[in-house]
N, C-alpha and C. Protein backbone atom coordinates (compact mmCIF):
# COMPACT_ATOMS: atom_id res chain seq x y z
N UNK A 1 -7.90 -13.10 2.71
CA UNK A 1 -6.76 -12.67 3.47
C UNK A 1 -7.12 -12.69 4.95
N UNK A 2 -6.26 -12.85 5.55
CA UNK A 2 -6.66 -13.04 7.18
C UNK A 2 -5.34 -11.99 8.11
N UNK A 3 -5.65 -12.07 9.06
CA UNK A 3 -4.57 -11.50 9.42
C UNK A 3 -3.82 -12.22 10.44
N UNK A 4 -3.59 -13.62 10.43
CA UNK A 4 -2.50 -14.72 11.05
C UNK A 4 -1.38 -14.50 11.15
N UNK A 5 -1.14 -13.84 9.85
CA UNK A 5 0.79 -13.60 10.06
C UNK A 5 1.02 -12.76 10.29
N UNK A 6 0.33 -11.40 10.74
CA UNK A 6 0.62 -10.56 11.59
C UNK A 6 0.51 -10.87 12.28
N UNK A 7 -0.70 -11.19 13.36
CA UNK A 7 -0.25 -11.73 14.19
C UNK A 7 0.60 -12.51 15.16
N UNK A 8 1.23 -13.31 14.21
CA UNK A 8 2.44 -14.43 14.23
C UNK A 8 3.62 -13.16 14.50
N UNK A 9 3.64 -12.65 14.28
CA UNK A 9 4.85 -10.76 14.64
C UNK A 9 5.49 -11.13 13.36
N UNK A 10 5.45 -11.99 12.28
CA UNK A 10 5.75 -11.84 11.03
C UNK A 10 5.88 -10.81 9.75
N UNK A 11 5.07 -9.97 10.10
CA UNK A 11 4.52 -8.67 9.20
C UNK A 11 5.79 -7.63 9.50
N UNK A 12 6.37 -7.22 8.27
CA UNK A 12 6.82 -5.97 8.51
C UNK A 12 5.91 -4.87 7.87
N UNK A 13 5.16 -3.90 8.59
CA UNK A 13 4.70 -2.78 8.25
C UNK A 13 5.38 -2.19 7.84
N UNK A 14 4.90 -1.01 6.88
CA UNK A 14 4.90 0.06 6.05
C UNK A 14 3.80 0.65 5.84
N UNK A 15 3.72 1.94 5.61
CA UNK A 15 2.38 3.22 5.25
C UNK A 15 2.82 4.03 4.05
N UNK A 16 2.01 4.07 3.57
CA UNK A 16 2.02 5.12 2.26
C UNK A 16 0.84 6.45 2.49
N UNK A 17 1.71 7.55 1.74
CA UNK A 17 0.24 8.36 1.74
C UNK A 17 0.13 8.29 0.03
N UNK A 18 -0.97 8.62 -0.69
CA UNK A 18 -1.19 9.06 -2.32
C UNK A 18 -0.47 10.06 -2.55
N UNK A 19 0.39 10.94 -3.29
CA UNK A 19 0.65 11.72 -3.88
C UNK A 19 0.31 12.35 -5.26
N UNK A 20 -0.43 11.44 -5.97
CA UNK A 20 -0.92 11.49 -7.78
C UNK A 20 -1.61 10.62 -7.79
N UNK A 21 -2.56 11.06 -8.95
CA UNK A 21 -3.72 10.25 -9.62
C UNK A 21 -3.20 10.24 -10.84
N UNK A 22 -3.38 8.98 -11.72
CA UNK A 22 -3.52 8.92 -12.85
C UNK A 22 -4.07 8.04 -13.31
N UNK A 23 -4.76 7.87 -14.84
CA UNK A 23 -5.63 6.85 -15.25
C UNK A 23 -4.99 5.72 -15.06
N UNK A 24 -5.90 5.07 -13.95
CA UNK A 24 -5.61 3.24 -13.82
C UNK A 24 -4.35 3.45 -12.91
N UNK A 25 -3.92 4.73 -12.38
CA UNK A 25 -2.58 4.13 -11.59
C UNK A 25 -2.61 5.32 -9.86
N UNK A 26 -2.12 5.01 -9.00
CA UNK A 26 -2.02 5.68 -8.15
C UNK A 26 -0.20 5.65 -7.42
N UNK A 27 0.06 6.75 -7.23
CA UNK A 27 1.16 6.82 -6.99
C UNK A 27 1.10 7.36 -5.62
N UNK A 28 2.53 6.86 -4.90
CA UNK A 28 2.44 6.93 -3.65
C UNK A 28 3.63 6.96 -2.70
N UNK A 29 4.12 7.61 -1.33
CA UNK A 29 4.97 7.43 -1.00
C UNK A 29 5.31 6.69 -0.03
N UNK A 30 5.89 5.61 -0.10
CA UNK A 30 6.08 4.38 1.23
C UNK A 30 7.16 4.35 2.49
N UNK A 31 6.70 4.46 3.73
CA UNK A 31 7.98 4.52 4.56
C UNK A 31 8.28 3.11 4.77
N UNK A 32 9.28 2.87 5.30
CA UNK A 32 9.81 1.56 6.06
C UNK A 32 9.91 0.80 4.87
N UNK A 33 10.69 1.05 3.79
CA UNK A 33 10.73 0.29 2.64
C UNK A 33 12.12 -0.46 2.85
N UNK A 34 12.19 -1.24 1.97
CA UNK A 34 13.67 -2.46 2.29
C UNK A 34 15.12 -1.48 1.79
N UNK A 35 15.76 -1.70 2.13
CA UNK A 35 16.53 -2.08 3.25
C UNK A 35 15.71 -1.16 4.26
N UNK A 36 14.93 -1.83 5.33
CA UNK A 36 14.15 -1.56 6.27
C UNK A 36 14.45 -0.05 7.07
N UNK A 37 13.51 0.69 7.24
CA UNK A 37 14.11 2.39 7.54
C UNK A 37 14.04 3.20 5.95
N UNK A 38 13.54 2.44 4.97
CA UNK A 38 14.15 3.70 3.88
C UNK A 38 12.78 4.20 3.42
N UNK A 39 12.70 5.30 2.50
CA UNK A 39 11.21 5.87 2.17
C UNK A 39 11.56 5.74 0.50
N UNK A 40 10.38 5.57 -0.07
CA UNK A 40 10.50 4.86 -1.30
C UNK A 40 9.34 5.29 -2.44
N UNK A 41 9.35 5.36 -3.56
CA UNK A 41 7.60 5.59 -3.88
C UNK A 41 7.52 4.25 -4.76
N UNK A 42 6.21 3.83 -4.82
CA UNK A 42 5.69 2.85 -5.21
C UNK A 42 4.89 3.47 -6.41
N UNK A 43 3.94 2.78 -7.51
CA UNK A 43 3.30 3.05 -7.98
C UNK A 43 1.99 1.73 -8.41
N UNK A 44 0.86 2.09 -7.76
CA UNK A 44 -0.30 0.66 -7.47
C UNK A 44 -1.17 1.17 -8.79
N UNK A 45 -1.74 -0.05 -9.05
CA UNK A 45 -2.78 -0.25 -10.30
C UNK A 45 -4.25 0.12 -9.69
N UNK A 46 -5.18 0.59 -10.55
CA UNK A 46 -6.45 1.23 -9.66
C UNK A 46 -7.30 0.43 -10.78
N UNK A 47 -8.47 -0.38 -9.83
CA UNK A 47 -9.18 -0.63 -10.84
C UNK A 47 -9.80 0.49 -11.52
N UNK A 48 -10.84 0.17 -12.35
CA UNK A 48 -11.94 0.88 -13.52
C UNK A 48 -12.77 1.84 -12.27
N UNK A 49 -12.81 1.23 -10.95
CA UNK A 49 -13.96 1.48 -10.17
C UNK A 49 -13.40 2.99 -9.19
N UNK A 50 -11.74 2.95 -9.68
CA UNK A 50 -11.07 3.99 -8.55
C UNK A 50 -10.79 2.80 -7.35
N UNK A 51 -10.80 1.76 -7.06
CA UNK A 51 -10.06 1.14 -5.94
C UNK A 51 -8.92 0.47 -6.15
N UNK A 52 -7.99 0.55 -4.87
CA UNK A 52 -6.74 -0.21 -5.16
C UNK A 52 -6.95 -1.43 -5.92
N UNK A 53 -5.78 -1.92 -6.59
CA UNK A 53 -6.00 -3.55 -6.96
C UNK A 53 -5.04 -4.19 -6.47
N UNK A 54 -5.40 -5.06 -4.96
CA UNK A 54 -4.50 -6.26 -4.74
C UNK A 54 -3.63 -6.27 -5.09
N UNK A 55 -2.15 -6.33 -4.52
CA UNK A 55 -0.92 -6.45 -5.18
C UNK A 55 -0.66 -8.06 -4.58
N UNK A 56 -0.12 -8.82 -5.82
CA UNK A 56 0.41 -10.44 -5.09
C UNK A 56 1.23 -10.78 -4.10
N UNK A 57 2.05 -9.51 -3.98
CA UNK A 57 3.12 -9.88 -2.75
C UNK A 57 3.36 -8.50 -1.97
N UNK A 58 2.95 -8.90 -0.60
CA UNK A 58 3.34 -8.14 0.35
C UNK A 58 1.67 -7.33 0.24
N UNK A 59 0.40 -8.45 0.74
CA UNK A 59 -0.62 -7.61 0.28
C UNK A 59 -0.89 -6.42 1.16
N UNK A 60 -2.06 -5.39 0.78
CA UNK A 60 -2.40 -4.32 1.69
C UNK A 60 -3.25 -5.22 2.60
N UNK A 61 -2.87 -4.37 3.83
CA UNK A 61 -3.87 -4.29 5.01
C UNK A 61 -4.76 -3.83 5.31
N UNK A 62 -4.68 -2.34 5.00
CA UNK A 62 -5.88 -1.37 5.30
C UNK A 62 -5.61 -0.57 4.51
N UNK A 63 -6.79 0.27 3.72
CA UNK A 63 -6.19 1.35 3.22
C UNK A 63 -7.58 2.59 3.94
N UNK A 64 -7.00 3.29 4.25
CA UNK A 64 -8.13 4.81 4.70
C UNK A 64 -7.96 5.56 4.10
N UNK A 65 -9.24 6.21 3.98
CA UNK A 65 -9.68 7.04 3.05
C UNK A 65 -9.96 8.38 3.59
N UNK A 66 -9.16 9.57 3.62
CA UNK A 66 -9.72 10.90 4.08
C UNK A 66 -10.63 11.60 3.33
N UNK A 67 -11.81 12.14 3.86
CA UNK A 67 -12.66 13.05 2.77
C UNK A 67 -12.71 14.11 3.50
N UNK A 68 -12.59 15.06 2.40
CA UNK A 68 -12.64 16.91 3.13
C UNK A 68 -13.87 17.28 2.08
């Protein structure tokens, strides 16, 4: 992945924070979801390891990690 088409001002951003854990899945709440302005929840696949897994369309950019 590169980051060209952001660059290109192509990218529409969006942020999620986690809200739930569950086996193999992480749930989450997304702003700036389509119709563009709306808040939305998603729900992403976690590998075996606890990390996100790649989604095919509309991949992640960054994800950060808070530790307390």
């Amino acid at each position: 992945m590169t980051f060209d088409r952001i660059l290109a001002g192509s990218y529409i951003s969006e942020s999620g924070v986690v809200i739930d854990i569950a086996p193999g899945k992480a749930f989450i709440v997304m702003g700036n979801q389509e119709p563009c302005g709306n808040v939305g929840t998603e729900e992403l696949d976690l590998a075996a390891s606890g990390i996100l897994v790649q989604r095919g369309r509309n991949p992640l950019v960054a994800v950060i990690e808070v530790l307390k």
